[in-house]
PDB file of N, CA and C in Angstrom:
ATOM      1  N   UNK A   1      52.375  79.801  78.054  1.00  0.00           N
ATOM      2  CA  UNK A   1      50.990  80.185  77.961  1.00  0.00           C
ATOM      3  C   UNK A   1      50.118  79.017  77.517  1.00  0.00           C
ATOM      4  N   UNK A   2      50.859  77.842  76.298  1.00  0.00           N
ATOM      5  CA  UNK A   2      49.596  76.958  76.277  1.00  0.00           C
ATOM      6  C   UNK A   2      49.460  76.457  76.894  1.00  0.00           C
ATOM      7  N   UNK A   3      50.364  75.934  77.849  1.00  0.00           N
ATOM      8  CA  UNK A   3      50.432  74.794  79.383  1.00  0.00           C
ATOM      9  C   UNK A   3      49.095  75.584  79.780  1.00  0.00           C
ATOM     10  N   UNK A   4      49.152  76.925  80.593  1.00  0.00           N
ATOM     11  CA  UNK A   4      48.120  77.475  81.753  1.00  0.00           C
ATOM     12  C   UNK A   4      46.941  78.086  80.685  1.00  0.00           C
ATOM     13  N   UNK A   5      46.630  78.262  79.817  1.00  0.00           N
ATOM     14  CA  UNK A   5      45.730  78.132  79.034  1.00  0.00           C
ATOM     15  C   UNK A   5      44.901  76.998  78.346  1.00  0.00           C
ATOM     16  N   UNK A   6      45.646  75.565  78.734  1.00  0.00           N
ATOM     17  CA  UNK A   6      44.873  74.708  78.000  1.00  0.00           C
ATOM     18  C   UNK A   6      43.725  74.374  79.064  1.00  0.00           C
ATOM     19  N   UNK A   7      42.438  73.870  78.312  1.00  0.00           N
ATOM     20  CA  UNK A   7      41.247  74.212  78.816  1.00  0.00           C
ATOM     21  C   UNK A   7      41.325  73.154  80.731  1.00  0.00           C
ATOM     22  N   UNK A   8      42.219  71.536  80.189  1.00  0.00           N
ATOM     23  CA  UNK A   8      41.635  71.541  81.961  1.00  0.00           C
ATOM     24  C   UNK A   8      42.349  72.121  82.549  1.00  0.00           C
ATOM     25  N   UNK A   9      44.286  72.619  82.132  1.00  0.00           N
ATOM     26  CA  UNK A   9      44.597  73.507  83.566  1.00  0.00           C
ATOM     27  C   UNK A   9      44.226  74.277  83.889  1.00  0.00           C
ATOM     28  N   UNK A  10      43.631  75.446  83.254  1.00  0.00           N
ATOM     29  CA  UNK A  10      42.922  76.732  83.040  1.00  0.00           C
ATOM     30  C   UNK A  10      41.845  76.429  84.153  1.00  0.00           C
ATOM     31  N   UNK A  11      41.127  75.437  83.825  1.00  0.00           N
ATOM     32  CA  UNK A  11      39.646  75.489  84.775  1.00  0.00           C
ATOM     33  C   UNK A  11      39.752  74.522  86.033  1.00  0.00           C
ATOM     34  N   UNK A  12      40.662  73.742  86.024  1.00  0.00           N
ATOM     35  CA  UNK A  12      41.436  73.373  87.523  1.00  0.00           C
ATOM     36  C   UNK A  12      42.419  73.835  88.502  1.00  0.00           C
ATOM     37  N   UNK A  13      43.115  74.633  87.639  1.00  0.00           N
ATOM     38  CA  UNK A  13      44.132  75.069  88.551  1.00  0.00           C
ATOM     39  C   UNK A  13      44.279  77.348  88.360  1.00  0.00           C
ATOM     40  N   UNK A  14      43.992  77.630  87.048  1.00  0.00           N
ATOM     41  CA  UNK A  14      44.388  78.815  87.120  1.00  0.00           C
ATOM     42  C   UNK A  14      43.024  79.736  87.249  1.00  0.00           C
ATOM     43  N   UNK A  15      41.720  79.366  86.657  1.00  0.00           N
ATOM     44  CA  UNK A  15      40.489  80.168  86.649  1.00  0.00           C
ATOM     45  C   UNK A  15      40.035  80.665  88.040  1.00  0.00           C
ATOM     46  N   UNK A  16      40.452  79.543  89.087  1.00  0.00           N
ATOM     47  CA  UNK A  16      39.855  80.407  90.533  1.00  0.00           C
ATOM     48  C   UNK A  16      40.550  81.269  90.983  1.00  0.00           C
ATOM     49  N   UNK A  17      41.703  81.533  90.453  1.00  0.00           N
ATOM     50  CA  UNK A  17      42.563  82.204  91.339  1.00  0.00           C
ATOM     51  C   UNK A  17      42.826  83.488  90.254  1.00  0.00           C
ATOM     52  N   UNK A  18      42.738  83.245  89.203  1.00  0.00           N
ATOM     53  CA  UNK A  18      42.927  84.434  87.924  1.00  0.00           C
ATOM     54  C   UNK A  18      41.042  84.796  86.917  1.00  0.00           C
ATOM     55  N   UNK A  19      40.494  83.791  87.121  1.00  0.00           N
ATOM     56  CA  UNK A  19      38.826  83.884  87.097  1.00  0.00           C
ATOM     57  C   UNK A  19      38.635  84.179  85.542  1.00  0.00           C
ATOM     58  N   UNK A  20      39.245  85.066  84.915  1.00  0.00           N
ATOM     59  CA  UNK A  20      38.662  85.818  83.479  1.00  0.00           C
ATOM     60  C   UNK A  20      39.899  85.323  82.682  1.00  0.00           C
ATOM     61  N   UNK A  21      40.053  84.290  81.843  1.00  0.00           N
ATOM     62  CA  UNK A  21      40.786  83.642  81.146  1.00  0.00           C
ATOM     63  C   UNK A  21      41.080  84.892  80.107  1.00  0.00           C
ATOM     64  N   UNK A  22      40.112  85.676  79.430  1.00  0.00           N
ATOM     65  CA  UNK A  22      40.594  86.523  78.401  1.00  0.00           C
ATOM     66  C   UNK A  22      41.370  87.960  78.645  1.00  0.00           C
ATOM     67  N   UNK A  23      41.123  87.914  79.978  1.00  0.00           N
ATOM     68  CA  UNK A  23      41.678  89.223  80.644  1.00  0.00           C
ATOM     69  C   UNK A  23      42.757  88.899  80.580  1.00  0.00           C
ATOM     70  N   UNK A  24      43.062  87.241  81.647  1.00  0.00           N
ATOM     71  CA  UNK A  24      44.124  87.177  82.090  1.00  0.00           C
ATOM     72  C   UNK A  24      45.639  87.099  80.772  1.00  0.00           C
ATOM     73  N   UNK A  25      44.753  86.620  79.725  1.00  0.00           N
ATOM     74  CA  UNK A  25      45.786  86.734  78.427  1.00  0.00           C
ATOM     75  C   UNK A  25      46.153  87.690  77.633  1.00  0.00           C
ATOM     76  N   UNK A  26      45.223  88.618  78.018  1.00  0.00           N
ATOM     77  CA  UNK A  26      45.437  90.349  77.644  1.00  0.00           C
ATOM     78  C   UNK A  26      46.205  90.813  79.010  1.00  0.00           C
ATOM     79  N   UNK A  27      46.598  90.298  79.864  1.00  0.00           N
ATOM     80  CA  UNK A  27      47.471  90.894  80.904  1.00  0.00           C
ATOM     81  C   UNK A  27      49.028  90.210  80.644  1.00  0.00           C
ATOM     82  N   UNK A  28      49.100  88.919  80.552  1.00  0.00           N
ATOM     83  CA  UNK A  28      50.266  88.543  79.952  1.00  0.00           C
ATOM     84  C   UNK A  28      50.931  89.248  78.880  1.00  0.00           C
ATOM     85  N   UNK A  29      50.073  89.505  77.484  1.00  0.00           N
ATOM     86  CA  UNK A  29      50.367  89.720  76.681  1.00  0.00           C
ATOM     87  C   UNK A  29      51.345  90.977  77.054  1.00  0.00           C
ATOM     88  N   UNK A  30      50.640  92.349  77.272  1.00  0.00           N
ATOM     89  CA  UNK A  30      50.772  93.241  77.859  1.00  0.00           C
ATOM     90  C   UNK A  30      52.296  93.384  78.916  1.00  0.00           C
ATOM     91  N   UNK A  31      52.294  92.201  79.562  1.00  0.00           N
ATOM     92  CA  UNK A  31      53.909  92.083  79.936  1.00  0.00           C
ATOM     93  C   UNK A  31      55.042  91.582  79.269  1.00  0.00           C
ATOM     94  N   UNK A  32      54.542  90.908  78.512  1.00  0.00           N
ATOM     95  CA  UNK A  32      55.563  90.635  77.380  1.00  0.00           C
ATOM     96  C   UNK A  32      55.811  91.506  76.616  1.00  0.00           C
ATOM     97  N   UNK A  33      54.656  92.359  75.693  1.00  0.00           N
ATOM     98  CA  UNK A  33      55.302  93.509  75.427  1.00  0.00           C
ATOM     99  C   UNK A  33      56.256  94.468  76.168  1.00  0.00           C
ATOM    100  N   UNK A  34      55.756  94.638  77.542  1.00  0.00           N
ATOM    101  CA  UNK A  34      56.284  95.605  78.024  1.00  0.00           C
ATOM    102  C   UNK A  34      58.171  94.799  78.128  1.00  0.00           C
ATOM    103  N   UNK A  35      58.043  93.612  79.003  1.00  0.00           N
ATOM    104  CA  UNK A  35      59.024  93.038  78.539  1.00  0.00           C
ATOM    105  C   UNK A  35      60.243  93.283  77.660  1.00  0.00           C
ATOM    106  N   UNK A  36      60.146  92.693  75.751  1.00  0.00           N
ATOM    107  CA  UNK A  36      60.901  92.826  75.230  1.00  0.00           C
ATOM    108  C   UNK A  36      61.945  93.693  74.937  1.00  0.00           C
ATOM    109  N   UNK A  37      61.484  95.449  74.998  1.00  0.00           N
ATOM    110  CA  UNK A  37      62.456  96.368  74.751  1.00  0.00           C
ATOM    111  C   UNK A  37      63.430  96.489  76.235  1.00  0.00           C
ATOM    112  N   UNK A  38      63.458  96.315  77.341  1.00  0.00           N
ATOM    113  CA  UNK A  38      63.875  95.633  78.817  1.00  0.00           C
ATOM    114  C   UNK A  38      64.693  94.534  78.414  1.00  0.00           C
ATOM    115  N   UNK A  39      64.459  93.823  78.035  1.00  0.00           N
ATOM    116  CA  UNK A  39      65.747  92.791  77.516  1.00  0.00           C
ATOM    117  C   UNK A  39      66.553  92.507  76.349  1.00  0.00           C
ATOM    118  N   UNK A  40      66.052  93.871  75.473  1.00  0.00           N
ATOM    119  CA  UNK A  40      66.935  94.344  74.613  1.00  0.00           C
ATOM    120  C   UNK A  40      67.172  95.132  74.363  1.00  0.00           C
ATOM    121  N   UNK A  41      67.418  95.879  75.832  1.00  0.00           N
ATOM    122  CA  UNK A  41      68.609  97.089  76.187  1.00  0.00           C
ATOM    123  C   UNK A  41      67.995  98.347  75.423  1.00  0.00           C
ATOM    124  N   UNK A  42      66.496  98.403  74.971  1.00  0.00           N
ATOM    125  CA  UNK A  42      65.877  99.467  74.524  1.00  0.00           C
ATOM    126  C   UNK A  42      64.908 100.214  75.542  1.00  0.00           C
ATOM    127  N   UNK A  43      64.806 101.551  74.798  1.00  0.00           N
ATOM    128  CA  UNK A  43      64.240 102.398  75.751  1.00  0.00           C
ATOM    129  C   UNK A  43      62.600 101.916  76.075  1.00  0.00           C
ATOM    130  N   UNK A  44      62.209 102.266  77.098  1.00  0.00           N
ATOM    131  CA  UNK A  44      60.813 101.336  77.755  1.00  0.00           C
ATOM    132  C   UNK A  44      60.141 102.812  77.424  1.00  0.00           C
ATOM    133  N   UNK A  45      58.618 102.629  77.058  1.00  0.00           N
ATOM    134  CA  UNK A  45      57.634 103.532  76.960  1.00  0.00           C
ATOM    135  C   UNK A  45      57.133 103.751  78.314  1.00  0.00           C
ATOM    136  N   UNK A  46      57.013 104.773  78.953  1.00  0.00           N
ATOM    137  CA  UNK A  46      56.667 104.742  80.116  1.00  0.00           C
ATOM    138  C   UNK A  46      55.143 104.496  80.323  1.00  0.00           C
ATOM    139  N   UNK A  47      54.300 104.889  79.932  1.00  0.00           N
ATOM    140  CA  UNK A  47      52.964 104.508  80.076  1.00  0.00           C
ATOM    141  C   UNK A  47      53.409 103.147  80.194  1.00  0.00           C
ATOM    142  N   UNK A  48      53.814 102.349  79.390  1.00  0.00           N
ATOM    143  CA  UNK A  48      53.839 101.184  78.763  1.00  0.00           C
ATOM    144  C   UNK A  48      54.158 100.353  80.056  1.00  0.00           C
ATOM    145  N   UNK A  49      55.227 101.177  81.139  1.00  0.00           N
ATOM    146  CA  UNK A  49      55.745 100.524  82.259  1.00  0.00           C
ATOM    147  C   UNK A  49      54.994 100.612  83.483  1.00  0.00           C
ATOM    148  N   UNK A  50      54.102 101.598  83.485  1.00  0.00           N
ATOM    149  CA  UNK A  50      52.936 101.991  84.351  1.00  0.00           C
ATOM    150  C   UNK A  50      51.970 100.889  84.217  1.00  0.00           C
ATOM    151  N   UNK A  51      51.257 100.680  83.149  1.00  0.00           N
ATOM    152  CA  UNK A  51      50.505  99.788  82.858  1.00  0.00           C
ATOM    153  C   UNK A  51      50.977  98.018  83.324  1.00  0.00           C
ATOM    154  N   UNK A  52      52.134  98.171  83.033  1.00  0.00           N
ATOM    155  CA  UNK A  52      52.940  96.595  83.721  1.00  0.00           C
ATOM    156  C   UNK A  52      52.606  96.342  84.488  1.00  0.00           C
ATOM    157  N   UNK A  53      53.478  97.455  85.772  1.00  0.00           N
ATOM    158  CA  UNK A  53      53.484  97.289  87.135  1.00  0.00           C
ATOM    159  C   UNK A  53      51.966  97.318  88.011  1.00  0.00           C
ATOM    160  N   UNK A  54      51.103  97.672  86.961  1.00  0.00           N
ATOM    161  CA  UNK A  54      49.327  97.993  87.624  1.00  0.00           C
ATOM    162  C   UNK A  54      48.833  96.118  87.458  1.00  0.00           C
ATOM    163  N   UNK A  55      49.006  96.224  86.023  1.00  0.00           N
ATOM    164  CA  UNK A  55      49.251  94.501  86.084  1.00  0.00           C
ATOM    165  C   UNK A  55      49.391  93.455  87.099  1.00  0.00           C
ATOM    166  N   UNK A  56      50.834  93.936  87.033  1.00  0.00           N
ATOM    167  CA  UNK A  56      51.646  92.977  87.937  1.00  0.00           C
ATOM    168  C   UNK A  56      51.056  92.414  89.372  1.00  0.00           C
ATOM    169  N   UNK A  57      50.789  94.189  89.852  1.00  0.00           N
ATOM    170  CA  UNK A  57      50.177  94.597  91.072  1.00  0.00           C
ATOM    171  C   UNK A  57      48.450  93.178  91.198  1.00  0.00           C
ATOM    172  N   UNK A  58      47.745  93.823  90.366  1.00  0.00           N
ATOM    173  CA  UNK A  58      46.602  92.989  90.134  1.00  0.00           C
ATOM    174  C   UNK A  58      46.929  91.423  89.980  1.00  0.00           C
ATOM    175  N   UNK A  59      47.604  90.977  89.224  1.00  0.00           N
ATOM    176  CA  UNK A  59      47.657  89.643  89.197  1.00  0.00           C
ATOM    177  C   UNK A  59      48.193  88.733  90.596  1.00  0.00           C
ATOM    178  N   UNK A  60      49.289  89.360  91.504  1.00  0.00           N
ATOM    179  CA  UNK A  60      49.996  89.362  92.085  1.00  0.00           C
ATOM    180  C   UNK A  60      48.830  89.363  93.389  1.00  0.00           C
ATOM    181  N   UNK A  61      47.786  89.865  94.009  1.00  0.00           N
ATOM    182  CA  UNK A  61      46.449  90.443  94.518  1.00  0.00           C
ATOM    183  C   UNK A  61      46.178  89.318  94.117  1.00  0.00           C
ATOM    184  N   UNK A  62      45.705  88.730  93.320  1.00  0.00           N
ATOM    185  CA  UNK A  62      44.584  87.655  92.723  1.00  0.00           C
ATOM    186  C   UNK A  62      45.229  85.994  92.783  1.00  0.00           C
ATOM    187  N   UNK A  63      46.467  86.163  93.441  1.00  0.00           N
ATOM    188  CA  UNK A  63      47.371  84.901  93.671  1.00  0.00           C
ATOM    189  C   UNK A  63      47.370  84.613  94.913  1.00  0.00           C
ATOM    190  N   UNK A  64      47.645  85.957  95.433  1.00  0.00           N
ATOM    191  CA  UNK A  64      47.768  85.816  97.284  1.00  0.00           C
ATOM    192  C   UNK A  64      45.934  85.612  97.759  1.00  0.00           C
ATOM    193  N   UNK A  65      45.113  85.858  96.885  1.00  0.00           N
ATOM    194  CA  UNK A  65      43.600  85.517  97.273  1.00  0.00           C
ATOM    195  C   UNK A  65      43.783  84.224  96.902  1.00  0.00           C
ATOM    196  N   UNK A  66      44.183  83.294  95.959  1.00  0.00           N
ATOM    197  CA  UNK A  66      44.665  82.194  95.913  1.00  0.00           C
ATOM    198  C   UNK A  66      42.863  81.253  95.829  1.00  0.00           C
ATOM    199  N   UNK A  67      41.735  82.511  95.371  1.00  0.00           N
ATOM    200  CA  UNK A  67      40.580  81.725  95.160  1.00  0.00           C
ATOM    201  C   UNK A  67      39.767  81.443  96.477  1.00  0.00           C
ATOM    202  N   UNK A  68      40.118  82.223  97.388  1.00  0.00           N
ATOM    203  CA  UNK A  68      39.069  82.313  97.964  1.00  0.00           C
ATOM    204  C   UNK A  68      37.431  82.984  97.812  1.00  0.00           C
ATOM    205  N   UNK A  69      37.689  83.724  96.942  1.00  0.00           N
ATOM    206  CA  UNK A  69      36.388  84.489  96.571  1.00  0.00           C
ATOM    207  C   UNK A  69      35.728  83.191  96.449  1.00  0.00           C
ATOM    208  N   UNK A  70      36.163  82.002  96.068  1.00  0.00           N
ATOM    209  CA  UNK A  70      34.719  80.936  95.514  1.00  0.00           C
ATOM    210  C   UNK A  70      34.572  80.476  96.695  1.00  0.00           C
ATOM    211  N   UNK A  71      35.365  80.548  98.085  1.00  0.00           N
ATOM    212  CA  UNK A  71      35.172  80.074  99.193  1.00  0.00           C
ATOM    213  C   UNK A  71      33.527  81.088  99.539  1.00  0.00           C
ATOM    214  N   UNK A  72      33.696  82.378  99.396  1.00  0.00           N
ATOM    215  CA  UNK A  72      33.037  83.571 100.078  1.00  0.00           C
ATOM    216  C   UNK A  72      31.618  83.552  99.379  1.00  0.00           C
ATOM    217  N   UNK A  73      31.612  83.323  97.870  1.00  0.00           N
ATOM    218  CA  UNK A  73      30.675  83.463  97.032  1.00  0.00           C
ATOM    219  C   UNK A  73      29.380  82.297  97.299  1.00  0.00           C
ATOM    220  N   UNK A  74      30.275  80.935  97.354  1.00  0.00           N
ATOM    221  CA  UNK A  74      29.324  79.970  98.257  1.00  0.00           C
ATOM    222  C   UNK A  74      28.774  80.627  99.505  1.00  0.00           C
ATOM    223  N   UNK A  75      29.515  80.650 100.518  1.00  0.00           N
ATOM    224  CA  UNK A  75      29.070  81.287 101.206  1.00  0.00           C
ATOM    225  C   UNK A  75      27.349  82.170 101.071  1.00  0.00           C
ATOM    226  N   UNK A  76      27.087  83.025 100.117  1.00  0.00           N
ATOM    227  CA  UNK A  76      25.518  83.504  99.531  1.00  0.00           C
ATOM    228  C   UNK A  76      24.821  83.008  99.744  1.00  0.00           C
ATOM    229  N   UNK A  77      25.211  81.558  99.121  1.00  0.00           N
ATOM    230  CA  UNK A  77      23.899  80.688  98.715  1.00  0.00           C
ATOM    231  C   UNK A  77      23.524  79.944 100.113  1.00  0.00           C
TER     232      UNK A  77
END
């Protein structure tokens, strides 16, 4: 996380394609929680696993756009 959080990779390489730096670290977080009891053979909260995979889903969406929205958004002007 500090590698893709530090401020120039963040705003060169991960912000166009993930855009909301504070989201995107409240979405990590969120998998890591969900994470830990999964790799230590404990029972998973199911909301908890719902919420992952919605995650996952979204971040996963926002990779394969790979930042084109700033292609489209120029585009406006």
């Amino acid at each position: 996380m500090e590698i893709v959080l530090r401020q120039d990779n963040w705003s060169d390489y991960f912000e166009p394609v993930f855009r909301d730096r504070n989201k995107f670290q409240t979405d990590i977080g969120v998998l890591l929680t969900a994470r830990n009891p999964n790799s230590h053979y404990r029972e998973e909260d199911a909301v908890r696993l719902i919420e992952a995979a919605l995650i996952i889903n979204r971040l996963q969406k926002q990779m394969l756009d790979d930042g084109n929205w700033q292609i489209e958004s120029a585009k406006d002007y």
